[in-house]
C-alpha atoms as a PDB file:
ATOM      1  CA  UNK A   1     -13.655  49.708-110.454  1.00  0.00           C
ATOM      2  CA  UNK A   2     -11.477  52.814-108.936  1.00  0.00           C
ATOM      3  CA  UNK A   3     -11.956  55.929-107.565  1.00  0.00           C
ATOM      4  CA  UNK A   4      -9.610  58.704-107.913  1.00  0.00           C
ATOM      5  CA  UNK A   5      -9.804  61.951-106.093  1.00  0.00           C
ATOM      6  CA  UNK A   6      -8.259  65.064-107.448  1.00  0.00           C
ATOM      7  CA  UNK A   7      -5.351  65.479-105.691  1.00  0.00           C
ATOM      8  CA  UNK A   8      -4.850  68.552-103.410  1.00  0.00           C
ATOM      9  CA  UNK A   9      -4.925  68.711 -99.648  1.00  0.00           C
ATOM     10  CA  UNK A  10      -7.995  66.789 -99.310  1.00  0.00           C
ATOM     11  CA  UNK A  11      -7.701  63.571-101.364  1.00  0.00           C
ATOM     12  CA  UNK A  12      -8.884  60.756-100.148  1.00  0.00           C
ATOM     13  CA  UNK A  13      -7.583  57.110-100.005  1.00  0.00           C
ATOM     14  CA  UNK A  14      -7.957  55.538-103.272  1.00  0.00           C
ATOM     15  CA  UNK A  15      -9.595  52.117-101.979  1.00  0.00           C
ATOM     16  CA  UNK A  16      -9.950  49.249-104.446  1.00  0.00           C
ATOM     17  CA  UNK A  17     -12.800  47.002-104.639  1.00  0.00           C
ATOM     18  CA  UNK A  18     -11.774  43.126-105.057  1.00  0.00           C
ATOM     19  CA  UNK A  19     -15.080  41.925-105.290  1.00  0.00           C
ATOM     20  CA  UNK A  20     -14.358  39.544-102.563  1.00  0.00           C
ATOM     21  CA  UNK A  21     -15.614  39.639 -99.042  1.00  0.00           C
ATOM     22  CA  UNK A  22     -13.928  38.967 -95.743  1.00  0.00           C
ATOM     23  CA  UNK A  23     -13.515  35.569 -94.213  1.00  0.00           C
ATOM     24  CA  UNK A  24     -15.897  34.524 -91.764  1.00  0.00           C
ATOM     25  CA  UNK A  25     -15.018  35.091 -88.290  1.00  0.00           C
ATOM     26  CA  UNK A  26     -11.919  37.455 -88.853  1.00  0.00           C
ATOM     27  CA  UNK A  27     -11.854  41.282 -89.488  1.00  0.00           C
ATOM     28  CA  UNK A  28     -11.442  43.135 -92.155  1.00  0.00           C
ATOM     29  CA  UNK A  29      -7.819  44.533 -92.619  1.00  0.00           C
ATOM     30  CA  UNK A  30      -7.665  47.499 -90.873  1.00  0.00           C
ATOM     31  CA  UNK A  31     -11.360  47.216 -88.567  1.00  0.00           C
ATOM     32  CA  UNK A  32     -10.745  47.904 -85.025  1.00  0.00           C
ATOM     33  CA  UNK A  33     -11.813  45.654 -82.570  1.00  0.00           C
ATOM     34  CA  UNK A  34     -14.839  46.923 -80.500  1.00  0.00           C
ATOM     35  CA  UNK A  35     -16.065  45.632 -76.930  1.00  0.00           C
ATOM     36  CA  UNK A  36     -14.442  43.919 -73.794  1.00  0.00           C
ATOM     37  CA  UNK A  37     -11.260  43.035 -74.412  1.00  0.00           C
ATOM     38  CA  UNK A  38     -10.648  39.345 -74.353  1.00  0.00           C
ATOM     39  CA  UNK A  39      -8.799  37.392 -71.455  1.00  0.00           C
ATOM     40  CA  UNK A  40      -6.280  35.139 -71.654  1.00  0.00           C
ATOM     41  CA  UNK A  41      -7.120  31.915 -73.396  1.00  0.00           C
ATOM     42  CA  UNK A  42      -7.786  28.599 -71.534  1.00  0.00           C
ATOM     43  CA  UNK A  43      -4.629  27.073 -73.094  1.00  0.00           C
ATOM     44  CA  UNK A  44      -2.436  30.060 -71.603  1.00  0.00           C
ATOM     45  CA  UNK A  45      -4.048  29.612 -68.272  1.00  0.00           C
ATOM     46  CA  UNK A  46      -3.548  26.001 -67.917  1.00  0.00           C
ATOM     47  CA  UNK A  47       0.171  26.424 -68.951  1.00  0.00           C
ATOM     48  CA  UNK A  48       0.778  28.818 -66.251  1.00  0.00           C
ATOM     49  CA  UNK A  49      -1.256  26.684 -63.471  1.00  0.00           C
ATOM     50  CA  UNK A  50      -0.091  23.505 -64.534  1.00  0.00           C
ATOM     51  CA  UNK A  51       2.089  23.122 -67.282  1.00  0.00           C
ATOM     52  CA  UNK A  52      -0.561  22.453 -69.637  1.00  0.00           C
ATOM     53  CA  UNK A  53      -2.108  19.130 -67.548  1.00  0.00           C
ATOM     54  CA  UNK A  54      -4.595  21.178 -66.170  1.00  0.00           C
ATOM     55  CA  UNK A  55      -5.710  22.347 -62.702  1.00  0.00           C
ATOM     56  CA  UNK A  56      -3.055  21.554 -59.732  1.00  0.00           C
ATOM     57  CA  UNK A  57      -4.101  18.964 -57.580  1.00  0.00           C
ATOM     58  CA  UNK A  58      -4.542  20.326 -53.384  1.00  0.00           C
ATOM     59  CA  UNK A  59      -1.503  19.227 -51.320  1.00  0.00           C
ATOM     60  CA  UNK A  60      -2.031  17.087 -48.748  1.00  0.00           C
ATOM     61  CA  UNK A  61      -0.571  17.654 -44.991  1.00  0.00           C
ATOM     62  CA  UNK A  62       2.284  14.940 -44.679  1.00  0.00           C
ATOM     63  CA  UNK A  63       1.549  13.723 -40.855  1.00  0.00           C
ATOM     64  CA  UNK A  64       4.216  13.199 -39.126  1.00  0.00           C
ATOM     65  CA  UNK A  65       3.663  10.333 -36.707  1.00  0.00           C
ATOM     66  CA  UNK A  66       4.946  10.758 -32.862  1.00  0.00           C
ATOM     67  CA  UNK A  67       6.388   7.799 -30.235  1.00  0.00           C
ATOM     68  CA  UNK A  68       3.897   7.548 -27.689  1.00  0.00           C
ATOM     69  CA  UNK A  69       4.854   9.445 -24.496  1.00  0.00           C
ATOM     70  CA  UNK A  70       5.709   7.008 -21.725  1.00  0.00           C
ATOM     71  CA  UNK A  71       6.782   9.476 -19.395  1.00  0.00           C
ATOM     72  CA  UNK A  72       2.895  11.112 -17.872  1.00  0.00           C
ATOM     73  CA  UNK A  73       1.423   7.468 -18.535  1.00  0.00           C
ATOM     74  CA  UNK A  74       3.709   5.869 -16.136  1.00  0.00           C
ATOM     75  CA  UNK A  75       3.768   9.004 -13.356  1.00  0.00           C
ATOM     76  CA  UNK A  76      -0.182   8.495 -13.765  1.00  0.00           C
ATOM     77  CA  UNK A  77      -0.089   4.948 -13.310  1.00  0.00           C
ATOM     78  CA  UNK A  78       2.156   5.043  -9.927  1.00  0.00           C
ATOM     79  CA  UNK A  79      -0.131   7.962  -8.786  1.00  0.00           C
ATOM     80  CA  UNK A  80      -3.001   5.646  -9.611  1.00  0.00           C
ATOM     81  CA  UNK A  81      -0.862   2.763  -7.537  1.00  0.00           C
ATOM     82  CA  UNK A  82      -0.040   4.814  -4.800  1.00  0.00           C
ATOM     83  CA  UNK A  83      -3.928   6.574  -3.758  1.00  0.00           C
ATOM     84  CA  UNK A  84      -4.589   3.193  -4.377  1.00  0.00           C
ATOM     85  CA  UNK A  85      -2.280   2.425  -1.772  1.00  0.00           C
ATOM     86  CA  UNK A  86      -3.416   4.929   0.627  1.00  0.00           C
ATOM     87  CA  UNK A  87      -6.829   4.405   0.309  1.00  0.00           C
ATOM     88  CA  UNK A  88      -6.366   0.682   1.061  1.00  0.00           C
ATOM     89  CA  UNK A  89      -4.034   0.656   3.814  1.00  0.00           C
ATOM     90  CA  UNK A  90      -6.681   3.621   5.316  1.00  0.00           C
ATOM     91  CA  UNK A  91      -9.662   0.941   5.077  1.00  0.00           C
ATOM     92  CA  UNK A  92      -7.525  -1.997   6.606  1.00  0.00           C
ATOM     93  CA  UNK A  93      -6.021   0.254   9.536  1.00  0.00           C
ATOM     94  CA  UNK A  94      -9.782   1.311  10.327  1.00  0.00           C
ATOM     95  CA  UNK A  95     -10.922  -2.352  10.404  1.00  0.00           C
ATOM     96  CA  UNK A  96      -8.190  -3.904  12.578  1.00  0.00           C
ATOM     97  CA  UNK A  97      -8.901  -0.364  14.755  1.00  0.00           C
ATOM     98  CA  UNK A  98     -12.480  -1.612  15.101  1.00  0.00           C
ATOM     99  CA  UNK A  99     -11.702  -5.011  15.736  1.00  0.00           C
ATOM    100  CA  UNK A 100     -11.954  -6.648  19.587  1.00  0.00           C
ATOM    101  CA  UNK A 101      -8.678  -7.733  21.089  1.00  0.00           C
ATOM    102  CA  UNK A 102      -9.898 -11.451  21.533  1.00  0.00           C
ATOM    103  CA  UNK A 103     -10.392 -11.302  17.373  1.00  0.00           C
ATOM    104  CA  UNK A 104      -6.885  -9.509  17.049  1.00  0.00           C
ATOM    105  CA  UNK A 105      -5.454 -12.510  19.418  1.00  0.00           C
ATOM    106  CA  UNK A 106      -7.548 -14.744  16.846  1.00  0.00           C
ATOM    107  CA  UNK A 107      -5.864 -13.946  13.922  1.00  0.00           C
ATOM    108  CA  UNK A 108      -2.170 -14.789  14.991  1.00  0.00           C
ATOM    109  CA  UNK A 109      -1.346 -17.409  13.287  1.00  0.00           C
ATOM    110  CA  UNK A 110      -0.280 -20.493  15.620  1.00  0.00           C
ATOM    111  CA  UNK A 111      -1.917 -19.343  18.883  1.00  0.00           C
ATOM    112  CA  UNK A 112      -4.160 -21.705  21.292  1.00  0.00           C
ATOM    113  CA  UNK A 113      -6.614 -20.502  22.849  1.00  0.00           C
ATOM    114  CA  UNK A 114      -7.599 -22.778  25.920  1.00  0.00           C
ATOM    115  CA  UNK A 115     -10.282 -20.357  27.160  1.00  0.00           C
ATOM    116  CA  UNK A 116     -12.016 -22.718  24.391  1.00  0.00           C
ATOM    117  CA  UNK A 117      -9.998 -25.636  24.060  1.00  0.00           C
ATOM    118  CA  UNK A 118      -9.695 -25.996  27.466  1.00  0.00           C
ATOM    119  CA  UNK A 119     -11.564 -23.827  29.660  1.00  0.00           C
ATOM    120  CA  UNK A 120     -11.276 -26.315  33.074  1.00  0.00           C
ATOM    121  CA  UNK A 121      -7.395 -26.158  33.058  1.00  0.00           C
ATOM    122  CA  UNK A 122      -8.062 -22.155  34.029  1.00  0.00           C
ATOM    123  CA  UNK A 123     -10.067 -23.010  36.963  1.00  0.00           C
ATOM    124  CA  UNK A 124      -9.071 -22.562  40.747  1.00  0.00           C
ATOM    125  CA  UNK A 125     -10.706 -22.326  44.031  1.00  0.00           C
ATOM    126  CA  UNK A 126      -8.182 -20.426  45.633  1.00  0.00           C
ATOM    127  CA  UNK A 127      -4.790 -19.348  46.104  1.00  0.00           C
ATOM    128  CA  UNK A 128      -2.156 -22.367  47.206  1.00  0.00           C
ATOM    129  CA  UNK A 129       1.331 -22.736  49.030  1.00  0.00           C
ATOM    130  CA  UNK A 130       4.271 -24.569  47.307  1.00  0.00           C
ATOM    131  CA  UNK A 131       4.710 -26.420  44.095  1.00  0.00           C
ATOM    132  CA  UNK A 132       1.582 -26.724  41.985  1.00  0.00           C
ATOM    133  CA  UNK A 133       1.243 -29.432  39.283  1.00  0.00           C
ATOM    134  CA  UNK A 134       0.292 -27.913  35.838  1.00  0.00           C
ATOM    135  CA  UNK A 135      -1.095 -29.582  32.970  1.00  0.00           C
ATOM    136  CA  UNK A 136       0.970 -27.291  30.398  1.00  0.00           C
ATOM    137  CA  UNK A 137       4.258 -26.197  30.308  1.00  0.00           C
ATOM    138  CA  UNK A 138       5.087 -23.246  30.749  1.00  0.00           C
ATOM    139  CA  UNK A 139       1.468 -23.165  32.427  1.00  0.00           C
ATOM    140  CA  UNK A 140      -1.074 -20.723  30.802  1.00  0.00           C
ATOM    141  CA  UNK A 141      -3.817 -20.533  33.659  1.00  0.00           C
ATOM    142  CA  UNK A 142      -5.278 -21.996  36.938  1.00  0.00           C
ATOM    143  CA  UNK A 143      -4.042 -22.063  40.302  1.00  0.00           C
ATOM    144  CA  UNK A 144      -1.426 -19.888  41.427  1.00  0.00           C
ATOM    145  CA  UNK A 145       0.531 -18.706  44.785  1.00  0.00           C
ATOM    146  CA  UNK A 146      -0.619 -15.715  46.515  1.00  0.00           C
ATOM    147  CA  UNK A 147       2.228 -13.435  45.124  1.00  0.00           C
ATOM    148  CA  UNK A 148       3.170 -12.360  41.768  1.00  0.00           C
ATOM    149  CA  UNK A 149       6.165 -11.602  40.098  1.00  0.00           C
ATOM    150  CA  UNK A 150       6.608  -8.276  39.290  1.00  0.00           C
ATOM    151  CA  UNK A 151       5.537  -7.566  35.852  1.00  0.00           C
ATOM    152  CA  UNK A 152       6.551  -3.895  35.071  1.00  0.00           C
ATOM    153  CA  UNK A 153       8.390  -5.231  32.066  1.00  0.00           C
ATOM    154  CA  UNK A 154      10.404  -6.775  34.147  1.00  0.00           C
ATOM    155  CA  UNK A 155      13.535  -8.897  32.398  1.00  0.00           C
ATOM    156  CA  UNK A 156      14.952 -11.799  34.677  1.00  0.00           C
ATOM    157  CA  UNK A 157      17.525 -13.397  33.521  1.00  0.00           C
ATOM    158  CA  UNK A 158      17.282 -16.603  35.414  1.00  0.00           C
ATOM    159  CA  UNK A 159      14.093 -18.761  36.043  1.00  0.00           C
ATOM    160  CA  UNK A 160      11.092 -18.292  37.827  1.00  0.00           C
ATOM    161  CA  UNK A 161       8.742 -19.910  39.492  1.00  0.00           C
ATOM    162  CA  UNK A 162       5.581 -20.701  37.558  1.00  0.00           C
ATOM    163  CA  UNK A 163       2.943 -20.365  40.720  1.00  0.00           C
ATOM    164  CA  UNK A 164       3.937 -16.297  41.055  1.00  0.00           C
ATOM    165  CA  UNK A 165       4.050 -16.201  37.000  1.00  0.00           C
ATOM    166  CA  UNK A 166       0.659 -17.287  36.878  1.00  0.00           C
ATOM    167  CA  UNK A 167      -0.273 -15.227  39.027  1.00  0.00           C
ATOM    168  CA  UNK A 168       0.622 -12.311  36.909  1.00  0.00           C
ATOM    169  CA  UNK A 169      -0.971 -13.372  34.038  1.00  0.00           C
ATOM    170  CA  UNK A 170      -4.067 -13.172  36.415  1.00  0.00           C
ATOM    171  CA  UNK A 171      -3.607  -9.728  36.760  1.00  0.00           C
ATOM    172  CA  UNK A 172      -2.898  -8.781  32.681  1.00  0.00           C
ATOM    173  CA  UNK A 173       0.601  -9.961  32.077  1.00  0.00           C
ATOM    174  CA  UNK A 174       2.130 -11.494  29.352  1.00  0.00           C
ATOM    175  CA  UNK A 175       5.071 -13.747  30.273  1.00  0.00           C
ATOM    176  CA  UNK A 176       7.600 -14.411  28.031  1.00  0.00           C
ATOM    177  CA  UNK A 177       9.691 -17.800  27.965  1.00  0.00           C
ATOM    178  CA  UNK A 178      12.583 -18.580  26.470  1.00  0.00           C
ATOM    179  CA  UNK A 179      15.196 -21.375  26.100  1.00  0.00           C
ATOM    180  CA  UNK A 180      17.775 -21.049  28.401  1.00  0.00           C
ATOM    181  CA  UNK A 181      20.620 -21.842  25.516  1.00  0.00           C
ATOM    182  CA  UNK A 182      19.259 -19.146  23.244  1.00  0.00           C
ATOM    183  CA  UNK A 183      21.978 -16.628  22.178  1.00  0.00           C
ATOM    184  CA  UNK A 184      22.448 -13.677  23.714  1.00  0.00           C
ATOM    185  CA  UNK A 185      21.638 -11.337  20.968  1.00  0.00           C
ATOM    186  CA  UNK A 186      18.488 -13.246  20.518  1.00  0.00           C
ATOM    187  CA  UNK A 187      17.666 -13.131  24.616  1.00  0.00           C
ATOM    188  CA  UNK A 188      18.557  -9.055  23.583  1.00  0.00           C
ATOM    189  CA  UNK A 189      15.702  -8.640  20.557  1.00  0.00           C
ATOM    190  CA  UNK A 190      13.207 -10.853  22.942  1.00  0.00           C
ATOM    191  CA  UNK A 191      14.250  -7.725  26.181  1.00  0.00           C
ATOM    192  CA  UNK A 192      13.506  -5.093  23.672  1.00  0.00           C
ATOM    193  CA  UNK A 193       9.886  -6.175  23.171  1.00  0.00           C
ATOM    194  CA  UNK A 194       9.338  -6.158  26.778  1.00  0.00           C
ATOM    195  CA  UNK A 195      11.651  -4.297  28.814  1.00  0.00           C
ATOM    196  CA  UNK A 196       9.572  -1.203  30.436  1.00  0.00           C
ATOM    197  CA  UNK A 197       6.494  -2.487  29.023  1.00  0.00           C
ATOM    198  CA  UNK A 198       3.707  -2.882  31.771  1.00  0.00           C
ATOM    199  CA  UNK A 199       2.018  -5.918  32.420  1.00  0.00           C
ATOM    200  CA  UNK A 200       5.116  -7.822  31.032  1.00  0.00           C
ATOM    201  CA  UNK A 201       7.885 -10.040  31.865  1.00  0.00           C
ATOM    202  CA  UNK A 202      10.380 -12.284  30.635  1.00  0.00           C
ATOM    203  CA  UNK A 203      12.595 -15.435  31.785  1.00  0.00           C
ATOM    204  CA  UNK A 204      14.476 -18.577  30.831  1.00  0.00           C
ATOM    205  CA  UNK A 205      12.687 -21.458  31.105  1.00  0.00           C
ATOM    206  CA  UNK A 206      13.899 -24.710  31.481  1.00  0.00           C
ATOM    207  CA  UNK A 207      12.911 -28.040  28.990  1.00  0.00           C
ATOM    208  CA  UNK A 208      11.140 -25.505  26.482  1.00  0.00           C
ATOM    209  CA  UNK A 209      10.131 -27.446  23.189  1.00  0.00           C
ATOM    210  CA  UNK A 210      10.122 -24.183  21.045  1.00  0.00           C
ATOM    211  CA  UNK A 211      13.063 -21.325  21.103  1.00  0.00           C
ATOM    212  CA  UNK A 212      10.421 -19.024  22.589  1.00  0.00           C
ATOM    213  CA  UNK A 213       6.826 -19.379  24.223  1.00  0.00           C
ATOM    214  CA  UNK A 214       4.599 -16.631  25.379  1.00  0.00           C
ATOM    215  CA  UNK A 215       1.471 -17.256  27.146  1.00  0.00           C
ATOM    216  CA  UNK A 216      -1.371 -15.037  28.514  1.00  0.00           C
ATOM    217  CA  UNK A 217      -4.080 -16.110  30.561  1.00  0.00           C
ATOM    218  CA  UNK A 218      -5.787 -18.929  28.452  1.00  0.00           C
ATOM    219  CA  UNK A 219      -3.723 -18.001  25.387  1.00  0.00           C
ATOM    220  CA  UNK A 220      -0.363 -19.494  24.396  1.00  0.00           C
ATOM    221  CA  UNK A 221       1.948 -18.760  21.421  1.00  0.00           C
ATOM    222  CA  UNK A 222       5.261 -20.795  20.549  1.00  0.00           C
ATOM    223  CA  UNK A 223       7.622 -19.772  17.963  1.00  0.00           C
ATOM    224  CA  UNK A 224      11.296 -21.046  16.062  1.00  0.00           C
ATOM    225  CA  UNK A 225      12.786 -17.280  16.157  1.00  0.00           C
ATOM    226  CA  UNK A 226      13.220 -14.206  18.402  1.00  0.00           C
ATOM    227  CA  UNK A 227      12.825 -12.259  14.932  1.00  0.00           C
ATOM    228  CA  UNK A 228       9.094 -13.729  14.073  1.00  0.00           C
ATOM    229  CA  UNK A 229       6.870 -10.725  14.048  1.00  0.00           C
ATOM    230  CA  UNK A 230       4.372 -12.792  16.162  1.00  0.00           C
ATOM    231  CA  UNK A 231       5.564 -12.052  19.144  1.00  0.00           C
ATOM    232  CA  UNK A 232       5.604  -8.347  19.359  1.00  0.00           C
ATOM    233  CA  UNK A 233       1.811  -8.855  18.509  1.00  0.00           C
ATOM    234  CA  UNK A 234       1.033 -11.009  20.948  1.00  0.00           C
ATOM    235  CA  UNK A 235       2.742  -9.001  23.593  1.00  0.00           C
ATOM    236  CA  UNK A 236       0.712  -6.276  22.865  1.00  0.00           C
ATOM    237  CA  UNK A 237      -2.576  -7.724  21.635  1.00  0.00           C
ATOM    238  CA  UNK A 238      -2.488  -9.593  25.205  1.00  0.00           C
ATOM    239  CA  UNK A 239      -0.978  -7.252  27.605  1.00  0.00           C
ATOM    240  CA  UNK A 240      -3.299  -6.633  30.105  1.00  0.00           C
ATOM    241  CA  UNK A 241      -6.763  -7.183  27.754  1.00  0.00           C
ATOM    242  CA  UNK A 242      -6.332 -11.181  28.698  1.00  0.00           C
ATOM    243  CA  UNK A 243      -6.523  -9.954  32.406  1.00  0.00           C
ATOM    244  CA  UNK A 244      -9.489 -12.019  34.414  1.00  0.00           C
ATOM    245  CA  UNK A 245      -8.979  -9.241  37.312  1.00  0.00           C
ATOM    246  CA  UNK A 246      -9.108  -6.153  35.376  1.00  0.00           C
ATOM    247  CA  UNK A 247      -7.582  -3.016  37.190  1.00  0.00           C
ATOM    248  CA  UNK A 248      -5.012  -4.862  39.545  1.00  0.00           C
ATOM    249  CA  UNK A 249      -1.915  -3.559  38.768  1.00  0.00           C
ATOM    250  CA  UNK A 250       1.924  -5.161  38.963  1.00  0.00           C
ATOM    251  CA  UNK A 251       3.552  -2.183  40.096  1.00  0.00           C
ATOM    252  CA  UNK A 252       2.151  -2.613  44.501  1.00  0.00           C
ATOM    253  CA  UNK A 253       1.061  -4.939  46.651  1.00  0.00           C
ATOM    254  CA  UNK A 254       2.175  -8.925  47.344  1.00  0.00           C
ATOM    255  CA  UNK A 255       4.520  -9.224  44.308  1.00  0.00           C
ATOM    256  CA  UNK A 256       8.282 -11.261  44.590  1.00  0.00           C
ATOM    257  CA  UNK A 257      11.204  -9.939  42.073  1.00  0.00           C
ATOM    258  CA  UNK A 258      13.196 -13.376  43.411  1.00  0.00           C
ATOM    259  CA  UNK A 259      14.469 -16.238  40.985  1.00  0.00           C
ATOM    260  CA  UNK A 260      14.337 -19.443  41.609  1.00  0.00           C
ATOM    261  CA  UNK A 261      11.596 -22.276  40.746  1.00  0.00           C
ATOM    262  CA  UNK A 262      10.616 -22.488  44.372  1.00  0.00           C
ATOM    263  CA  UNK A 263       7.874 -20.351  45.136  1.00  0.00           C
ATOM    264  CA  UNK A 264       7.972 -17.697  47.776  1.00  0.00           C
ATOM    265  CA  UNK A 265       5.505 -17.189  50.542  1.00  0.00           C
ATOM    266  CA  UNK A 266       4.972 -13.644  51.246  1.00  0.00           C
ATOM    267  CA  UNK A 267       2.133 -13.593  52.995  1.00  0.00           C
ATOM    268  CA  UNK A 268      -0.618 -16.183  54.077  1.00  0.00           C
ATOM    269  CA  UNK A 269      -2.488 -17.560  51.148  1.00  0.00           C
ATOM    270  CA  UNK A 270      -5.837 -15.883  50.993  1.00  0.00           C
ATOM    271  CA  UNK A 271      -8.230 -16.685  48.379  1.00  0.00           C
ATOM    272  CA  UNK A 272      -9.223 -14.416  44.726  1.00  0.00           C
END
């Protein structure tokens, strides 16, 4: 069926009727569209994000893995080494501080001690003239001549005799024997342990069965070298400490500076 207007300014649209309606779902030719307008579609979306494979997966951090740093591990460790060091050396210094002289003398290796072994071969009555017969050699103890040798760190560089070295030893000293072949730079190492040390003294001594012997009173030490350490620490572990008349000195009184074996009467023997 149609509808015609009459034309003029005012006519209308002539609209024909089909008899058919409009698909389901789409709009009639010419309808607007009414409400929100509608987004993108999914598939767009998913093109633009990923190409059409959907969401993009999170990237994950790529670590990158480092050498281990030697450098501040080994400057700890020596640090570590060192207090370590310290701390030890501290302890041991304040031990062998606290320690007695006789244990000091104890713990050199390869010394006698006769004030144990041997205690009678110390023993005297009183001061004697002339040769005396000793039971060790060089002697470390017992009867002696009323004078001593001078033992100021006194070097001699010839023998002595044994009855005024003895008596030293009474008094403190440490007397220092040596082989009369011994080479000079050796005789020179053995002076510089002694030489202007108080309560010492040094000189050849003949038929010695070791390069060098030192003896205090009731102590004894023989060694193979003038460069073994032991006899710097005997010297002065012993000096004066091994003395049996504490406070007599060897710098006044009845004291010799003579060589020779012989010993030397200075004044009448007297006893002590």
């Amino acid at each position: 069926m149609s509808i015609s207007t009459p034309g003029g300014p005012e006519r209308r649209p002539t609209v024909v009727s089909t008899g058919k309606k409009p698909a389901a779902g789409r709009p009639a030719a010419g309808a607007k569209a009414t409400g929100a307008k509608a987004g993108p579609s999914k598939s767009g979306s998913a093109q633009r994000a990923g190409g059409g494979k959907g969401p993009r997966k999170p990237i994950t951090p790529v670590k990158v893995s480092q050498g281990r740093s030697w450098g501040p591990i080994a400057l700890f460790v020596a640090v570590g080494v060192l207090a370590t060091s310290i701390i030890g050396f501290g302890a041991w210094a304040t031990f062998k501080g606290s320690q007695s002289w006789e244990d000091k003398a104890a713990d050199i290796a390869g010394i006698v001690n006769y004030r144990e072994t041997d205690p009678e071969s110390l023993t005297y009555e009183s001061h004697q003239s002339g040769k005396i017969e000793y039971k060790y050699s060089p002697p470390v103890g017992g009867a002696h001549n009323n004078a001593w040798q001078r033992c100021l760190g006194d070097v001699y560089d010839a023998p002595i005799a044994s009855e005024h070295a003895v008596h030293s030893m009474e008094h403190g000293s440490v007397w220092l024997t040596y082989r009369p072949d011994l080479p000079a730079a050796d005789v020179e190492k053995l002076a510089s342990v002694i030489r202007g040390n108080d309560f010492m003294l040094m000189s050849p001594y003949e038929g010695l069965d070791a390069a060098v012997s030192l003896q205090a009173w009731g102590y004894q030490l023989k060694v193979d070298s003038a460069d073994d350490p032991r006899i710097k620490e005997f010297a002065t572990t012993l000096a004066q400490n091994a003395s049996i008349e504490p406070g007599v000195p060897c710098s006044s009184g009845n004291y010799t500076t003579g060589t020779g074996t012989e010993p030397r009467e200075l004044a009448p023997p007297t006893g002590g």
